[in-house]
N, C-alpha and C. Protein backbone atom coordinates (compact mmCIF):
# COMPACT_ATOMS: atom_id res chain seq x y z
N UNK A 1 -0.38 -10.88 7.51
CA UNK A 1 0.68 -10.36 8.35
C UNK A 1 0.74 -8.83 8.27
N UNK A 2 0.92 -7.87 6.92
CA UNK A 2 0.76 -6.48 7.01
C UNK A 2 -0.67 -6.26 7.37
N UNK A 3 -1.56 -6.85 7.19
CA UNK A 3 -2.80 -6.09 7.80
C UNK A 3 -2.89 -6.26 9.46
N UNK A 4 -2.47 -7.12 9.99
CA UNK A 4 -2.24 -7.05 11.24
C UNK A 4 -1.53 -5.94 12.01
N UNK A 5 -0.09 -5.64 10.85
CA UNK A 5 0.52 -4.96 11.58
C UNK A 5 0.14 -3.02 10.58
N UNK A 6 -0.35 -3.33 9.70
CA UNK A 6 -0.91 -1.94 9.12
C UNK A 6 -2.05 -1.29 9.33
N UNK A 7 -3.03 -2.68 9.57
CA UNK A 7 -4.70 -2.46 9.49
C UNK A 7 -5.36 -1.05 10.22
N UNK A 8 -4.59 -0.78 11.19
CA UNK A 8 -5.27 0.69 11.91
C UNK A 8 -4.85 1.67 11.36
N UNK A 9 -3.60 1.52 10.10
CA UNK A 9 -3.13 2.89 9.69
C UNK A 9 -3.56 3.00 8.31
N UNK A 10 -4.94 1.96 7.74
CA UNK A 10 -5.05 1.55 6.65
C UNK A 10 -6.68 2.73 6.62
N UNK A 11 -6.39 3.43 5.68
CA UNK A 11 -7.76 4.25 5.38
C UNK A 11 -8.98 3.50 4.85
N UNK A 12 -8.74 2.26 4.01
CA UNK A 12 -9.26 1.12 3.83
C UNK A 12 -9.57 0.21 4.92
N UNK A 13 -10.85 0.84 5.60
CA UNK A 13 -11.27 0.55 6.91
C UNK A 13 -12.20 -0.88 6.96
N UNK A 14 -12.30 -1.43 5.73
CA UNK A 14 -13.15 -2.25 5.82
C UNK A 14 -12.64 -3.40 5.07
N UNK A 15 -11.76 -3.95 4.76
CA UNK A 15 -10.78 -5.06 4.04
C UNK A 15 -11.48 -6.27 5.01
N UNK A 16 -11.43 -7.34 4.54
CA UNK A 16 -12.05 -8.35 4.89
C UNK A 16 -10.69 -9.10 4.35
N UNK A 17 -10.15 -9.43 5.64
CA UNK A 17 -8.72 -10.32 4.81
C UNK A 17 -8.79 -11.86 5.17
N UNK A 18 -9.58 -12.45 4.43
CA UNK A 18 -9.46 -14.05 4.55
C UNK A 18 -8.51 -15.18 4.05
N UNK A 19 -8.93 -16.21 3.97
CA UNK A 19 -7.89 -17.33 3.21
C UNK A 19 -8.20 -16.60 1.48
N UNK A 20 -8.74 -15.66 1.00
CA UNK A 20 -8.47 -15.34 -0.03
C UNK A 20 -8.05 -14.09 -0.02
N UNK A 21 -6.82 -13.90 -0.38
CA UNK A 21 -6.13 -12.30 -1.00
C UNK A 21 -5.58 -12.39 -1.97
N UNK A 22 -5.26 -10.97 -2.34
CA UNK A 22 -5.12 -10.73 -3.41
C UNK A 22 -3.40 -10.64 -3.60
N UNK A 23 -2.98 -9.95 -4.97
CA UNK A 23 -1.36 -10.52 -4.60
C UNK A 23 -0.93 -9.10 -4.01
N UNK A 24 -1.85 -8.48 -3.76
CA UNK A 24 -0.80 -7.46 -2.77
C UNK A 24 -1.60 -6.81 -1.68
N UNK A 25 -1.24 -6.32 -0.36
CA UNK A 25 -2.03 -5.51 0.10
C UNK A 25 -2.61 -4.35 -0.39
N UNK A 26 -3.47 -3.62 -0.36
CA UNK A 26 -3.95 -2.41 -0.72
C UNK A 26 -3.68 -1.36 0.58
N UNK A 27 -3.04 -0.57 0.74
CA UNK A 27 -2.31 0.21 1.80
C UNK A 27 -2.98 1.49 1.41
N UNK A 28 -3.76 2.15 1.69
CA UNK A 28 -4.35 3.39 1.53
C UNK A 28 -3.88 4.65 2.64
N UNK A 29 -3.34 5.65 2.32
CA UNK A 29 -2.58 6.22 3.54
C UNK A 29 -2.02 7.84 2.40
N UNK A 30 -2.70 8.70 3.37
CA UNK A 30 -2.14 10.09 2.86
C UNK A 30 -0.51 10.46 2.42
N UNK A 31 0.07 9.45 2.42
CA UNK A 31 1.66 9.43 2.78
C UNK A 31 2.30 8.32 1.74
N UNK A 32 1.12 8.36 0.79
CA UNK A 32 1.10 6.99 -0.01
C UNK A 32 2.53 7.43 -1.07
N UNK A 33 3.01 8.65 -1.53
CA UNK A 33 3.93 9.29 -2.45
C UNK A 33 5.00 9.20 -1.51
N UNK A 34 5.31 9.13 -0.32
CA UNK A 34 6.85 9.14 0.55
C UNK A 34 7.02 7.45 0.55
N UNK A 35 5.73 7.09 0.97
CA UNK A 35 5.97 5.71 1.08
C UNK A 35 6.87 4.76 0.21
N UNK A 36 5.71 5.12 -1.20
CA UNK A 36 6.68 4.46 -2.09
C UNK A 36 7.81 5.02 -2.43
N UNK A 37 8.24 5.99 -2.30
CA UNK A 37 9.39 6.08 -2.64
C UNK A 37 10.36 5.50 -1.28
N UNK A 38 10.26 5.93 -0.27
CA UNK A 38 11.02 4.99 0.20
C UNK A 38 11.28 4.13 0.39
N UNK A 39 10.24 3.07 -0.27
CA UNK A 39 10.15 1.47 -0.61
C UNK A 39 11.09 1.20 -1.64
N UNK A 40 10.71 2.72 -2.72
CA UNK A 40 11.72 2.29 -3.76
C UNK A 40 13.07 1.84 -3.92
N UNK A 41 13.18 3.01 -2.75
CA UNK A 41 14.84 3.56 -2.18
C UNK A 41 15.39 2.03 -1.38
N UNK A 42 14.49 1.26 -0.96
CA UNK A 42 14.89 0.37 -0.56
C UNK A 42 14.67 -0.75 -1.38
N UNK A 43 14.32 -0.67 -2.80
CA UNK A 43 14.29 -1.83 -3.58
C UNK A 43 13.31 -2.77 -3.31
N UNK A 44 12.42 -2.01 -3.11
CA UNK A 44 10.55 -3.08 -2.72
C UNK A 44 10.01 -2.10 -3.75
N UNK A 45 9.23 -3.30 -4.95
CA UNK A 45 8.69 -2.81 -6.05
C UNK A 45 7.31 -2.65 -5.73
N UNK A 46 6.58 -1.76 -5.88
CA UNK A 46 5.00 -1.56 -5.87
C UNK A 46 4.82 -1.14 -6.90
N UNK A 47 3.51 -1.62 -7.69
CA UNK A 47 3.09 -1.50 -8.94
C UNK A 47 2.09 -0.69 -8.55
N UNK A 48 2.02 0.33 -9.48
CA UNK A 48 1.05 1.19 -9.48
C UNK A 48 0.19 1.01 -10.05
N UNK A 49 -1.86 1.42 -9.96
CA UNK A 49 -2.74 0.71 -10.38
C UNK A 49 -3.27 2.07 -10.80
N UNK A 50 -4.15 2.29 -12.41
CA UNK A 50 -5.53 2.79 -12.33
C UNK A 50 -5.11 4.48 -12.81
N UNK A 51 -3.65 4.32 -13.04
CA UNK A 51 -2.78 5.75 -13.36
C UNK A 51 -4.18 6.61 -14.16
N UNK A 52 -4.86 6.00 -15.51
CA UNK A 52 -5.93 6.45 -16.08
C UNK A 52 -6.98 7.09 -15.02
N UNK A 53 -7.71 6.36 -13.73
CA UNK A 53 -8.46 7.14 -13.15
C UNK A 53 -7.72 8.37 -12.13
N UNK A 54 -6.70 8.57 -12.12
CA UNK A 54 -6.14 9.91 -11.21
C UNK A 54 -6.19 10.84 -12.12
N UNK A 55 -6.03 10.49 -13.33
CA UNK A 55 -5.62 11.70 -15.02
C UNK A 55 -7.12 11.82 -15.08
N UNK A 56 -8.53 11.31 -15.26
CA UNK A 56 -9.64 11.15 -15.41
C UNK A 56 -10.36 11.71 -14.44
N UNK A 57 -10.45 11.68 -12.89
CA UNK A 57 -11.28 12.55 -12.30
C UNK A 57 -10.63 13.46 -11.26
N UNK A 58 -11.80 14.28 -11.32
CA UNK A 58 -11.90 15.60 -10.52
C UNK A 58 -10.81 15.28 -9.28
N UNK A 59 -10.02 16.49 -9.30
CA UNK A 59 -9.05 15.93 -7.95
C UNK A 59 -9.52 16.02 -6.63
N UNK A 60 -10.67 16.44 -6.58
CA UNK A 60 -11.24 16.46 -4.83
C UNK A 60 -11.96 15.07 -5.16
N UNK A 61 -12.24 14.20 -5.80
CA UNK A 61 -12.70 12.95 -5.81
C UNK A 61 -12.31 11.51 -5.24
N UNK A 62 -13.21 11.45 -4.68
CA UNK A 62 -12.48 9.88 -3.81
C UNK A 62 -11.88 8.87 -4.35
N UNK A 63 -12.40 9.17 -6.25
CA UNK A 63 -11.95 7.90 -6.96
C UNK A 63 -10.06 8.56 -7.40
N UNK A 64 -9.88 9.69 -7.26
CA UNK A 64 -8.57 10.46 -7.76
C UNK A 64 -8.08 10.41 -6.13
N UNK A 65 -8.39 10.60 -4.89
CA UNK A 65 -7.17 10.26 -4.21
C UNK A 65 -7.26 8.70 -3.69
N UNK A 66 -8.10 8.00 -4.24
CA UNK A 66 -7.75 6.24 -4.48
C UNK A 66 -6.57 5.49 -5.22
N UNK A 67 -7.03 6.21 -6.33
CA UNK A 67 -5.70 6.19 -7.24
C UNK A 67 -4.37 6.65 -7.26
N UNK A 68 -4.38 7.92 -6.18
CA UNK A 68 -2.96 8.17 -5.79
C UNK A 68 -2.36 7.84 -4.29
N UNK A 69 -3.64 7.52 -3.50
CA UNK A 69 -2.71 7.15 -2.52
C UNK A 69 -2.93 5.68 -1.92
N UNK A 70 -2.85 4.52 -3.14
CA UNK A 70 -3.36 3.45 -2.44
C UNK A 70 -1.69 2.71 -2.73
N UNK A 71 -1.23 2.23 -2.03
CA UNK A 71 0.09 1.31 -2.15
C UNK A 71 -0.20 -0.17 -2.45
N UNK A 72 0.34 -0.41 -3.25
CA UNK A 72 -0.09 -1.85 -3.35
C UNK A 72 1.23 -2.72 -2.92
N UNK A 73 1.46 -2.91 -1.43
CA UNK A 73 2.21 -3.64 -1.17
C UNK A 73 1.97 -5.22 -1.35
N UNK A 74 3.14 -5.74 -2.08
CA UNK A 74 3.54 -6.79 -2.75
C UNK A 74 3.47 -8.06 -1.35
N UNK A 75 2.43 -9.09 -1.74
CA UNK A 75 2.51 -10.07 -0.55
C UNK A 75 2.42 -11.84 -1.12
N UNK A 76 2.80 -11.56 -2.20
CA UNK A 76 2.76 -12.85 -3.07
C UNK A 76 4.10 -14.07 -2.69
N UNK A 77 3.86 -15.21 -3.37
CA UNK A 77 4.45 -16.44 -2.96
C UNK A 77 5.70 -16.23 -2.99
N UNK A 78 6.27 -15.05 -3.38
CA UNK A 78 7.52 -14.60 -3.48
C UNK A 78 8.15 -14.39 -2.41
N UNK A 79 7.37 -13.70 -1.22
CA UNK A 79 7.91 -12.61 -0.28
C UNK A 79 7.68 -13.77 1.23
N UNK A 80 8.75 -13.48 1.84
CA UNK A 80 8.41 -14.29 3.19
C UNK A 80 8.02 -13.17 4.30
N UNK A 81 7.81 -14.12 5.37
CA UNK A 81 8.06 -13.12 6.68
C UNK A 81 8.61 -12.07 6.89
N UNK A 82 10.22 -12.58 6.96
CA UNK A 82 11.06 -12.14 7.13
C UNK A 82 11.11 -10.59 6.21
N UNK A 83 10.41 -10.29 4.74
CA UNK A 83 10.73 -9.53 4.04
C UNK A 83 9.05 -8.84 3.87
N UNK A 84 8.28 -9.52 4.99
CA UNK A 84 7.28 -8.40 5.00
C UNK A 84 8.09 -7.43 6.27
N UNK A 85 8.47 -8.27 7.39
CA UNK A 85 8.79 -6.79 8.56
C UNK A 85 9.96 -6.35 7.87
N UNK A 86 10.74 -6.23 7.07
CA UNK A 86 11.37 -5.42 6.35
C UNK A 86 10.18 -4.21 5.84
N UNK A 87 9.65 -4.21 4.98
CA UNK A 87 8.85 -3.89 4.36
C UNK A 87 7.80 -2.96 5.23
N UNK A 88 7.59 -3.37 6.47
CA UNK A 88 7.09 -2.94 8.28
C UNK A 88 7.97 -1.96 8.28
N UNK A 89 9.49 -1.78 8.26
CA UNK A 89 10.19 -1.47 8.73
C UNK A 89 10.37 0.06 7.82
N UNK A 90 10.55 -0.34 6.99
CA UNK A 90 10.15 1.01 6.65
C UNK A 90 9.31 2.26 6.06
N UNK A 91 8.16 1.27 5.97
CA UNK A 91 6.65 2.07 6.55
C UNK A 91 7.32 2.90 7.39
N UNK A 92 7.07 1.93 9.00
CA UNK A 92 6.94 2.74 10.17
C UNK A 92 8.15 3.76 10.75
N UNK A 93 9.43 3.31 9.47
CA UNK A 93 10.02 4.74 10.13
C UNK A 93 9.19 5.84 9.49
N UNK A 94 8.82 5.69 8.51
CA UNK A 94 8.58 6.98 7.49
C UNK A 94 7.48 7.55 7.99
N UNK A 95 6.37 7.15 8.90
CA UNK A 95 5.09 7.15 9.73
C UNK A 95 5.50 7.29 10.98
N UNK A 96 6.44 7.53 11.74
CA UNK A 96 6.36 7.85 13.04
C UNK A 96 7.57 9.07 13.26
């Protein structure tokens, strides 16, 4: 459901989203530091991944802005529909 409605704004151009995913989307997006915080602000938890490789390489490195701007929006047995377009919702104010 978010890759449908994220997939063109996803820098992660090549996700292969089948009957197997993972428990969260991977949201890659220059805007990845407003994002979450305004997820925060709205009480949608994203876990941050890999904190060690942003402290570890060179900051013009693809593996250091992987690590800082990938969102790992939460899409597990927890979350319905209803609380992914929440979750839509304020992405796309914060993006348009």
């Amino acid at each position: 459901f978010l890759h449908q409605h994220l997939g063109s704004l996803n820098e992660l151009r090549n996700i292969n989203i089948s009957s197997e995913v993972p428990m969260v989307y991977p949201f890659l997006h220059i805007r990845a530091i407003k994002i979450r915080q305004a997820l925060m602000e709205n009480k949608i938890y994203t876990a941050t991944y890999w904190k060690n490789v942003a402290e570890n390489t060179p900051p013009d490195s693809f593996e250091h802005y992987l690590a800082l701007n990938t969102v790992a929006l939460p899409i597990d047995q927890r979350y319905s529909e209803e609380e992914m377009k929440f979750i839509l919702t304020v992405i796309n104010k914060l993006l348009k």
